[in-house]
Protein backbone atom coordinates (compact mmCIF):
# COMPACT_ATOMS: atom_id res chain seq x y z
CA UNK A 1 -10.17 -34.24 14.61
CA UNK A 2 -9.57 -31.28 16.46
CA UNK A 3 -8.30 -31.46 19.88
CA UNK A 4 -9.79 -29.68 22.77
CA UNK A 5 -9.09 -29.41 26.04
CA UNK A 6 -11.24 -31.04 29.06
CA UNK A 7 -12.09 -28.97 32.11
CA UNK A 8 -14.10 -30.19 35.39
CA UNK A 9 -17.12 -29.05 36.98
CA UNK A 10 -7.52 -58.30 -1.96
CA UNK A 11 -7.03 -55.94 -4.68
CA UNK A 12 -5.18 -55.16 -7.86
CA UNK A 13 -3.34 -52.48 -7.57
CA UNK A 14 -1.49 -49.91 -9.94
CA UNK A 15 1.47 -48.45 -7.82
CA UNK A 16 2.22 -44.73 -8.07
CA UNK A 17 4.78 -43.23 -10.36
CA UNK A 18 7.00 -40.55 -8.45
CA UNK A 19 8.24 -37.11 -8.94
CA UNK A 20 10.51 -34.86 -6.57
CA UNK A 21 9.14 -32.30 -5.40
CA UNK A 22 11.14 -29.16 -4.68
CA UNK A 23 10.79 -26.53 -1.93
CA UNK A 24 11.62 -25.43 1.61
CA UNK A 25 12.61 -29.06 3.75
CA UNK A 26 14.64 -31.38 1.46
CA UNK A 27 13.85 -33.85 -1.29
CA UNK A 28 10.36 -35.31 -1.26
CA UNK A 29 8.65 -38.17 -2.87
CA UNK A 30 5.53 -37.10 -4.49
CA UNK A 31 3.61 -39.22 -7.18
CA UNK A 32 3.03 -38.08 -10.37
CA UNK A 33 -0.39 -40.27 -11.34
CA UNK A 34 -1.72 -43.78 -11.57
CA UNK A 35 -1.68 -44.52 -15.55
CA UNK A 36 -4.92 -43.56 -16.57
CA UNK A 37 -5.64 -46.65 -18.44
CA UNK A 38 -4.93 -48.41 -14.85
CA UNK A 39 -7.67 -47.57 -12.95
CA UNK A 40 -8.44 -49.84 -9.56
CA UNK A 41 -9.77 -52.81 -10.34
CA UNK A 42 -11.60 -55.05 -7.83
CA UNK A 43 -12.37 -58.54 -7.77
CA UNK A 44 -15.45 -59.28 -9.47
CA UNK A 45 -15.68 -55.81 -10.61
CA UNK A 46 -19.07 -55.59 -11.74
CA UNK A 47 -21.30 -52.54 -11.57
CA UNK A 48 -24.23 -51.26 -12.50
CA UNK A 49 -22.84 -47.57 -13.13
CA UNK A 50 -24.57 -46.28 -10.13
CA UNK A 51 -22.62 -43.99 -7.93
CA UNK A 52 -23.69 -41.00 -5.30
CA UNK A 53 -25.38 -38.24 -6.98
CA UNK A 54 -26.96 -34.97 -5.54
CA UNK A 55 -30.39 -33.36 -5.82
CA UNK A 56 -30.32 -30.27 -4.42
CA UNK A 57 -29.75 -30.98 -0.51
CA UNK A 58 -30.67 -34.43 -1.46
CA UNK A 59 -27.67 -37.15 -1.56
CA UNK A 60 -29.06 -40.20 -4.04
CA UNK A 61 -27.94 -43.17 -5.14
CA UNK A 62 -29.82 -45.33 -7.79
CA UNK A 63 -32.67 -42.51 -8.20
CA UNK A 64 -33.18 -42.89 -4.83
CA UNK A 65 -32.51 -40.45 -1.96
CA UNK A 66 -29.92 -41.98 0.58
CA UNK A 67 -28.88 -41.29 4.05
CA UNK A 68 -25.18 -42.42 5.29
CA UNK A 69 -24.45 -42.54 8.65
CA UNK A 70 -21.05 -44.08 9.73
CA UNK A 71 -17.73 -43.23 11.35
CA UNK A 72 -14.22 -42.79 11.06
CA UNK A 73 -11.67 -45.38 12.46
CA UNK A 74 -8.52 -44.40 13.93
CA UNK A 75 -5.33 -46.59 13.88
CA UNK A 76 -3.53 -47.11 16.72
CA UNK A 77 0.42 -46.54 16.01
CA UNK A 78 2.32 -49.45 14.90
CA UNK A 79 5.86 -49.26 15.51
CA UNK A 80 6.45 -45.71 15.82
CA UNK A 81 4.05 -44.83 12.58
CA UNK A 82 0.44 -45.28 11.02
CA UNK A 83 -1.30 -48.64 11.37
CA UNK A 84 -1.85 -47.90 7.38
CA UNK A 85 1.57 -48.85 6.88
CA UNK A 86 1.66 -52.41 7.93
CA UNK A 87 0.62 -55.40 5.67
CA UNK A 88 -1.65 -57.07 8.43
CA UNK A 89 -3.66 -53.91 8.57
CA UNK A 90 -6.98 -55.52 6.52
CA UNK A 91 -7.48 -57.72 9.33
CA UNK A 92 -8.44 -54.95 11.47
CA UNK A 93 -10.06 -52.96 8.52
CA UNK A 94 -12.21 -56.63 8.83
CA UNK A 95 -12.86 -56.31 12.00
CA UNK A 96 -14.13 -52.32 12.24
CA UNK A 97 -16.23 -52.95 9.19
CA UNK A 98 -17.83 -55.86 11.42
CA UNK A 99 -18.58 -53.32 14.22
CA UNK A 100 -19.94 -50.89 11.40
CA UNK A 101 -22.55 -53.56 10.54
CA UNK A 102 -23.24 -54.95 13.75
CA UNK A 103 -24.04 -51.09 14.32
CA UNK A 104 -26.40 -51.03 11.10
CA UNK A 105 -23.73 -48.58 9.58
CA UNK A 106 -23.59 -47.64 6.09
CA UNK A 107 -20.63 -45.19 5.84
CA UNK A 108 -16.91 -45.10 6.69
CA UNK A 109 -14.48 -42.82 6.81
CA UNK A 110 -10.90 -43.83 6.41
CA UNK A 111 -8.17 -41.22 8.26
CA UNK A 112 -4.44 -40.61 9.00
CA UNK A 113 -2.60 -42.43 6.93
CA UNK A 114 0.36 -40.26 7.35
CA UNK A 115 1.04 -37.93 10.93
CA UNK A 116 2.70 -34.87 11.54
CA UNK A 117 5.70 -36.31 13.28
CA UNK A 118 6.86 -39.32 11.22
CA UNK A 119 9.56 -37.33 8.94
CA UNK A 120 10.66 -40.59 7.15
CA UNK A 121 7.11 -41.64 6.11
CA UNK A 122 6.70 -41.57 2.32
CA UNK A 123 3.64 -40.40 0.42
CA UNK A 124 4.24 -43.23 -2.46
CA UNK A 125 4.49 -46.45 0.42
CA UNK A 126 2.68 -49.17 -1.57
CA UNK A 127 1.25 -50.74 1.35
CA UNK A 128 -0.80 -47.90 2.25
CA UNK A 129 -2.68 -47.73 -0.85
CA UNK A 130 -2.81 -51.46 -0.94
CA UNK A 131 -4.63 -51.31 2.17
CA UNK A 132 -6.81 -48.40 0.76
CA UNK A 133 -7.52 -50.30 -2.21
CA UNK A 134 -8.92 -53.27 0.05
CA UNK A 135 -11.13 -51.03 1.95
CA UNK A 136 -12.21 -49.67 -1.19
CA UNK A 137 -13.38 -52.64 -2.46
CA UNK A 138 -14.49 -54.63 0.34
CA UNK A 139 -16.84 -51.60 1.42
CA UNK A 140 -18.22 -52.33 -2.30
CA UNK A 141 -18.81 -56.26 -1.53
CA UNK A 142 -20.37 -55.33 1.64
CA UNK A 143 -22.64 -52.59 -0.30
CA UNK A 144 -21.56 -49.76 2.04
CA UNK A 145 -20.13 -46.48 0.97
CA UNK A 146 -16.73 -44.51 1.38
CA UNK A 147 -15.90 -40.84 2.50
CA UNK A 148 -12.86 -41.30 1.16
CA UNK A 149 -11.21 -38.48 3.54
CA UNK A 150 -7.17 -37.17 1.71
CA UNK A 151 -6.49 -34.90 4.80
CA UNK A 152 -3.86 -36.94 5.84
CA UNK A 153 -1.85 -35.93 3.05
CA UNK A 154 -1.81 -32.19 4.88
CA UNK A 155 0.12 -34.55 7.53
CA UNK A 156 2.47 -35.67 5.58
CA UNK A 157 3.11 -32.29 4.01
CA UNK A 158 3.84 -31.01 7.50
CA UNK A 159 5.69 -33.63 8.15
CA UNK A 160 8.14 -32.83 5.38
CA UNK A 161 8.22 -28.91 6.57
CA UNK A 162 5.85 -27.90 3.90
CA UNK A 163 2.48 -25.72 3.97
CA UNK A 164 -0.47 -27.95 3.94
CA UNK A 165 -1.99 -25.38 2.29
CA UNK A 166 -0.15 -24.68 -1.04
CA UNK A 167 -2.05 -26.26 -3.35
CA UNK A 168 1.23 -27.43 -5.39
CA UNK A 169 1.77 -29.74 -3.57
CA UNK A 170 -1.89 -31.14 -4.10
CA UNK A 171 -1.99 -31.45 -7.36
CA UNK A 172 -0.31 -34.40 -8.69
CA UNK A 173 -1.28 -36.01 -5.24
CA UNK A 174 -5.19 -35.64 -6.41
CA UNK A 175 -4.61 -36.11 -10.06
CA UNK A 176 -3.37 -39.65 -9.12
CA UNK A 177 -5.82 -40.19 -6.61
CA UNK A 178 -8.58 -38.78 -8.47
CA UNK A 179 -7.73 -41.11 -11.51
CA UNK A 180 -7.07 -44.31 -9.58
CA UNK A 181 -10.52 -44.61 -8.07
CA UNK A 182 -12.45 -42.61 -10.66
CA UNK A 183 -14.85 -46.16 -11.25
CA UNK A 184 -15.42 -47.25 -7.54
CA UNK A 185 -18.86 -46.69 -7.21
CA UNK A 186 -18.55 -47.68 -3.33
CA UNK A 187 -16.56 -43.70 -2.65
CA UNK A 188 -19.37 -41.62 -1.90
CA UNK A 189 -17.66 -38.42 -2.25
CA UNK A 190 -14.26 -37.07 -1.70
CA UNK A 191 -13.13 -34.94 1.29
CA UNK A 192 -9.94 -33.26 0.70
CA UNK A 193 -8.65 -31.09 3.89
CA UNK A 194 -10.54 -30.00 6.94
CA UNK A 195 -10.62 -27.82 9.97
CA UNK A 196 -8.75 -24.55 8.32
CA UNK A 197 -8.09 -22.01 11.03
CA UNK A 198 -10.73 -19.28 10.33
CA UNK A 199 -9.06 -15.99 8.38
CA UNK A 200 -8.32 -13.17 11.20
CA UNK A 201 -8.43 -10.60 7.61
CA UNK A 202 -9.75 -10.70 3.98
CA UNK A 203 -6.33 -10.77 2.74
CA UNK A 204 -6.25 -14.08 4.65
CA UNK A 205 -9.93 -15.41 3.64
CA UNK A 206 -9.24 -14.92 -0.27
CA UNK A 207 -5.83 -17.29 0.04
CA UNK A 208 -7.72 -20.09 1.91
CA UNK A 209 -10.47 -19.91 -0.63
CA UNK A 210 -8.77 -19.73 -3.60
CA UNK A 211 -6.45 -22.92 -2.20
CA UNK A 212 -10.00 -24.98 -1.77
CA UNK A 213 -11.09 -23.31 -5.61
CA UNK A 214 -7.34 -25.00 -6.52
CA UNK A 215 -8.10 -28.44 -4.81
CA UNK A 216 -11.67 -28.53 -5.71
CA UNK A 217 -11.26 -28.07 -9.31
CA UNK A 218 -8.18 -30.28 -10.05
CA UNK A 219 -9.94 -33.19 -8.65
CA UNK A 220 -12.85 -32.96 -9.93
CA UNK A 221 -10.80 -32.70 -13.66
CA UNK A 222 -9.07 -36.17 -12.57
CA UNK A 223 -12.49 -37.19 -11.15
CA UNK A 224 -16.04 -36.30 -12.73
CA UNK A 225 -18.04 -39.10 -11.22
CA UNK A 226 -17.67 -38.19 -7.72
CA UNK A 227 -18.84 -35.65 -5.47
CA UNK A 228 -16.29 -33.61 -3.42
CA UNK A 229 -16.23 -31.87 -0.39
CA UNK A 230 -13.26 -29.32 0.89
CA UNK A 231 -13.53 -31.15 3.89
CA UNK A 232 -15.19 -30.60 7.41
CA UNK A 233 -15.14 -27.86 9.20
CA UNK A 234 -14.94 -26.31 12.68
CA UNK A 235 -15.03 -22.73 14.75
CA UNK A 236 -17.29 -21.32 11.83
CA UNK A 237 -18.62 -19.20 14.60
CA UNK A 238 -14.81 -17.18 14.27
CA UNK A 239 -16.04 -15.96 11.00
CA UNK A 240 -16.81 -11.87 10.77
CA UNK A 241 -18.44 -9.79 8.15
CA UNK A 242 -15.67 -9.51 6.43
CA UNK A 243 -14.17 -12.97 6.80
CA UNK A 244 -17.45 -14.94 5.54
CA UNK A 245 -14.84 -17.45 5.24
CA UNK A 246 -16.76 -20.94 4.82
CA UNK A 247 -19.58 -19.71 2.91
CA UNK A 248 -17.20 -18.59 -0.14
CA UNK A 249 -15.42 -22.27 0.38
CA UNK A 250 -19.08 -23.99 0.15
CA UNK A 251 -20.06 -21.79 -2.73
CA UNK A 252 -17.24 -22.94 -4.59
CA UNK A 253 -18.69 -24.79 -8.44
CA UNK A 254 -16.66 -28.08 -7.08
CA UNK A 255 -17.44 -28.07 -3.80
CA UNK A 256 -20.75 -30.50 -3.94
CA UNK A 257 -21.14 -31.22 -0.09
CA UNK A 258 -21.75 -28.95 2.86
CA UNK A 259 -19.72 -30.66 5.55
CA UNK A 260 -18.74 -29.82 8.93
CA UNK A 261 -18.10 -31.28 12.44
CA UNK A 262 -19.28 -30.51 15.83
CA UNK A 263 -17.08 -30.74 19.16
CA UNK A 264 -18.41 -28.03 21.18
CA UNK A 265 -21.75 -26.02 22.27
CA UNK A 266 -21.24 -23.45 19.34
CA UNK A 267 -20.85 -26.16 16.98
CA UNK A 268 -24.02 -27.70 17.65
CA UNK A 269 -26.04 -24.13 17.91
CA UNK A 270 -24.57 -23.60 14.15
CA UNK A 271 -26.45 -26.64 12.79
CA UNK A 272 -29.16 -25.04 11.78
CA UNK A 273 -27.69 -22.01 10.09
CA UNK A 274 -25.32 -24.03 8.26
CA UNK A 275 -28.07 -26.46 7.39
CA UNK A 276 -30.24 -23.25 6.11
CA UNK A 277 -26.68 -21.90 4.04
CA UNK A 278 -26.74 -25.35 2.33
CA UNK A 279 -30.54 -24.86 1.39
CA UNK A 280 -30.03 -21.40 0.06
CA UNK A 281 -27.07 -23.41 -1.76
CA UNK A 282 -28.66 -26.47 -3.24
CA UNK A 283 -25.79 -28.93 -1.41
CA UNK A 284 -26.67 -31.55 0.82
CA UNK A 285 -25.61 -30.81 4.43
CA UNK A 286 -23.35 -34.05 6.16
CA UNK A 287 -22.09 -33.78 9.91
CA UNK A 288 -18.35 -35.23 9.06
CA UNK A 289 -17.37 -35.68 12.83
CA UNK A 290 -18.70 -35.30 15.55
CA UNK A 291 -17.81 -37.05 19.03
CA UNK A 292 -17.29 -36.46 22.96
CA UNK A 293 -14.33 -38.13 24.84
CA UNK A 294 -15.55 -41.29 26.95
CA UNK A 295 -14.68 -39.24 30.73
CA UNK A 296 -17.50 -37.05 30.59
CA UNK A 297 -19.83 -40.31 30.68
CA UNK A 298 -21.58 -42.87 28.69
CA UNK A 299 -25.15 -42.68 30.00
CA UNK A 300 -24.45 -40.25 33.01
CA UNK A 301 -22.68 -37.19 32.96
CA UNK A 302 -19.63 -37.14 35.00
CA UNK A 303 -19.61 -33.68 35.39
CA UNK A 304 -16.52 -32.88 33.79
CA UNK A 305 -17.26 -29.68 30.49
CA UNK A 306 -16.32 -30.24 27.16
CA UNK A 307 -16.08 -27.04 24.91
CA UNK A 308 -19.13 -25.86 27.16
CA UNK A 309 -21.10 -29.37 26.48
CA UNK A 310 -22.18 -30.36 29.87
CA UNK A 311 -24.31 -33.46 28.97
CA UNK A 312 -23.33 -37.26 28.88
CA UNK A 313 -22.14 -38.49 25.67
CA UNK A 314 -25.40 -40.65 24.64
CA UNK A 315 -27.18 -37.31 25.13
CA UNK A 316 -24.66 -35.53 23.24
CA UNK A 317 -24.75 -37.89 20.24
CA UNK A 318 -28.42 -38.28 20.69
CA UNK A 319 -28.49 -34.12 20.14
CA UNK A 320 -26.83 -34.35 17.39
CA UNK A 321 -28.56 -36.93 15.39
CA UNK A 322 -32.42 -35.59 16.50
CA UNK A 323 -30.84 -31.92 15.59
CA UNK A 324 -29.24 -32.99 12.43
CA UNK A 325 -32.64 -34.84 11.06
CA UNK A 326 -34.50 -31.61 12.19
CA UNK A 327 -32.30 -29.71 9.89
CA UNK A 328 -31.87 -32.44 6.91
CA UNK A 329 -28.75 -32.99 7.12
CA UNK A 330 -28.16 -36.29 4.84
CA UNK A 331 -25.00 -37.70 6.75
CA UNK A 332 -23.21 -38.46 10.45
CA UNK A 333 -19.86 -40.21 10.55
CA UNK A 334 -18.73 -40.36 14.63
CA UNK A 335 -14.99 -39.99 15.35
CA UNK A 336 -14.74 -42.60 15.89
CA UNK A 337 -15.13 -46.37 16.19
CA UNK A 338 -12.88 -48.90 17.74
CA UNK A 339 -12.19 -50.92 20.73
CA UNK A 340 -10.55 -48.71 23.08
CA UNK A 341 -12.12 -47.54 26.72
CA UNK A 342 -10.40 -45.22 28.50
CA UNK A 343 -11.39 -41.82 30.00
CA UNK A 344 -9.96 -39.77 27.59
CA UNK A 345 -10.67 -42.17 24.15
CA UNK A 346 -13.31 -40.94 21.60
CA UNK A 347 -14.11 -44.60 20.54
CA UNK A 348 -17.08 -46.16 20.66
CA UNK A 349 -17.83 -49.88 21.01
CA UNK A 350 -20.36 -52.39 22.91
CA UNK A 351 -18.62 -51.20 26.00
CA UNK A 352 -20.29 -47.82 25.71
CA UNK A 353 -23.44 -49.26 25.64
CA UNK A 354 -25.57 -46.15 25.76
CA UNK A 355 -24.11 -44.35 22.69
CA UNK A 356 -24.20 -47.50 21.11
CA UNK A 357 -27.46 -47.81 21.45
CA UNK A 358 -28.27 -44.08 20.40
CA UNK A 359 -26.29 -44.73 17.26
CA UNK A 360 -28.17 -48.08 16.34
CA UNK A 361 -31.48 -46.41 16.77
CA UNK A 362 -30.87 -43.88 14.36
CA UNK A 363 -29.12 -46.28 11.81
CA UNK A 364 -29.61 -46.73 8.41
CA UNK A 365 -29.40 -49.81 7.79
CA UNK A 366 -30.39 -53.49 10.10
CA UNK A 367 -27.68 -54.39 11.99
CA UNK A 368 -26.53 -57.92 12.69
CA UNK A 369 -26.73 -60.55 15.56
CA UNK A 370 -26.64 -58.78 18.77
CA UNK A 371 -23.57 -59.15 21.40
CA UNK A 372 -21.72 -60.33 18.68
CA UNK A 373 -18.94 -57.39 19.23
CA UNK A 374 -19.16 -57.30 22.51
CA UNK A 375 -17.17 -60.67 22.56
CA UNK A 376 -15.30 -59.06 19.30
CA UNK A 377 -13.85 -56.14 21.64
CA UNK A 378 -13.43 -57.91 24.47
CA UNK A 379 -11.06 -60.25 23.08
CA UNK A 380 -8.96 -57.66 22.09
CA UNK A 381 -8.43 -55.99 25.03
């Protein structure tokens, strides 16, 4: 997510292999790839050999078109580090996936399993892709899908003093992913690394794209099953005539998804040119992120201006799902969902009632027994 300022008025498991990798910052752990032959394995693993396809702007699952809306759930920090790094962490993977349905969701996204500032974190901790593996496969016994979102390597690369964007580094970190969860039909497609500052020169534009040509192509050689994204996007209004920066990125052969997110008033304006790009394009269009921090109101606007939004957040969410049907786009995920209520929190829960109750009447799916969370996230507190 990108941060803005505000202004008033049970799974088997095949554990990576590692590598060092070399470079500017030390010794680093990197994995090489999960065995081939060793694929995840669920329990129960029993498919019909159905998994997200594309028609043209179309997502479609089973020869059916398919709409995902969903969100992305946030850890808190545990100990000085990602929430992904502790063993308890399916319990509250349980309990988000309960809000998800109670919402009538059919989509998470999974983020930040590494951060910027945790130098001792290591990319091949067990326990994280143990806990990845249960959400994988959970989401598939609850038949709802995945964006199963890699940015957070770019956090641990940073983390280690490297560039996030020197596709080295990627490689044997996608070929591993790639091949690990090649056969879980509940990942509806693949995001790999979002929110790229935009080029300030064509010098600058032709090394971003040919890093997403890099990351786009090698998974899709570990992974043909899935579709792939480049990952979400932001300040696409920076771009120039000679910087056309995320069109070349979306026109990319492996680049199946149009995806982008939308924190501020130019954001939302874009919809409907980037929606119109992914026509011309033949990709389906998905909003990745999109959200509004709690202080500037949940039914009534507080006043307080957002990236030039001056609206409540149930209007602003409401906006952007009325917009986004208007302009087909096939997906919303919300940043994001969880517990938390505080002025300056992004989460959503039963105690914002009036964005939760824009988000359920767009939803995708019937959602459960209502007030159920409400206790849920309560209790918590």
């Amino acid at each position: 997510m990108t941060l803005y300022l505000l202004a008033s008025s049970g799974c088997a498991l095949t554990s990576p292999f590692q590598t060092n990798g070399g470079g500017a910052g030390g010794n680093v752990t990197f994995p090489s790839a999960y065995p081939p032959s060793t694929p995840l394995v669920c329990p129960n693993d029993q498919g019909d050999g159905s998994f997200v396809g594309k028609n043209g702007t179309q997502l479609i699952y089973q020869g059916k078109p398919l709409t995902l809306d969903g969100y992305a759930f946030y850890p808190d920090q545990i100990g000085g580090a990602s929430a992904w790094h502790t063993p308890g962490f399916t319990h509250y993977i349980d309990h988000i996936l309960q809000m998800g349905a109670q919402l009538g969701q059919n989509l998470i996204r999974p983020t930040d399993f590494w951060g910027t500032p945790y130098h001792d974190q290591r990319q091949d901790d067990v326990t994280i892709w143990k806990n990845m593996d249960y959400l994988v496969c959970v989401a598939k016994q609850r038949r709802i899908f995945v964006d199963m979102d890699i940015s957070a390597f770019g956090h641990f690369l940073v983390s280690q003093g490297r560039d996030p964007y020197d596709s080295r580094y990627w490689i044997p970190f996608l070929d591993a992913v790639g091949k690990h969860y090649a056969n879980q039909p509940s990942i509806a497609f693949y995001s790999i690394l979002g929110e790229p500052q935009p080029p300030q020169s064509p010098e600058a534009m032709n090394k971003l794209v040919d890093f997403y040509r890099v990351v786009t192509d090698e998974l899709r050689k570990a992974d043909g099953r899935h579709l792939i994204t480049a990952g979400g996007f932001n300040h696409m209004e920076e771009e120039t005539p000679q910087t056309l920066w995320w069109q070349k990125i979306y026109s990319l052969p492996n680049n199946d998804i149009i995806a982008f997110k939308t924190y501020s008033l130019d954001d939302l304006n874009l919809i409907p040119k980037i929606s119109a790009f992914a026509k011309d394009l033949g990709k389906p269009p998905v909003d990745e992120e999109f959200g509004l921090p709690q202080g500037l109101g949940d039914a009534t606007y507080t006043g307080e201006v957002y990236n030039n939004l001056q609206m409540s957040r149930a209007q602003f969410y409401e906006d952007i799902y009325s917009l986004g049907e208007q302009a087909a786009v096939v997906a919303f995920a919300f940043w994001d969902m969880g517990c938390e209520v505080r002025g300056k929190s992004y989460q959503v829960n039963p105690n914002t009632p009036a964005v939760w109750q824009v988000i359920l009447s767009h939803a995708p799916k019937n959602p459960g027994v209502p007030g159920a969370e409400r206790l849920l996230c309560q209790a918590e507190q």
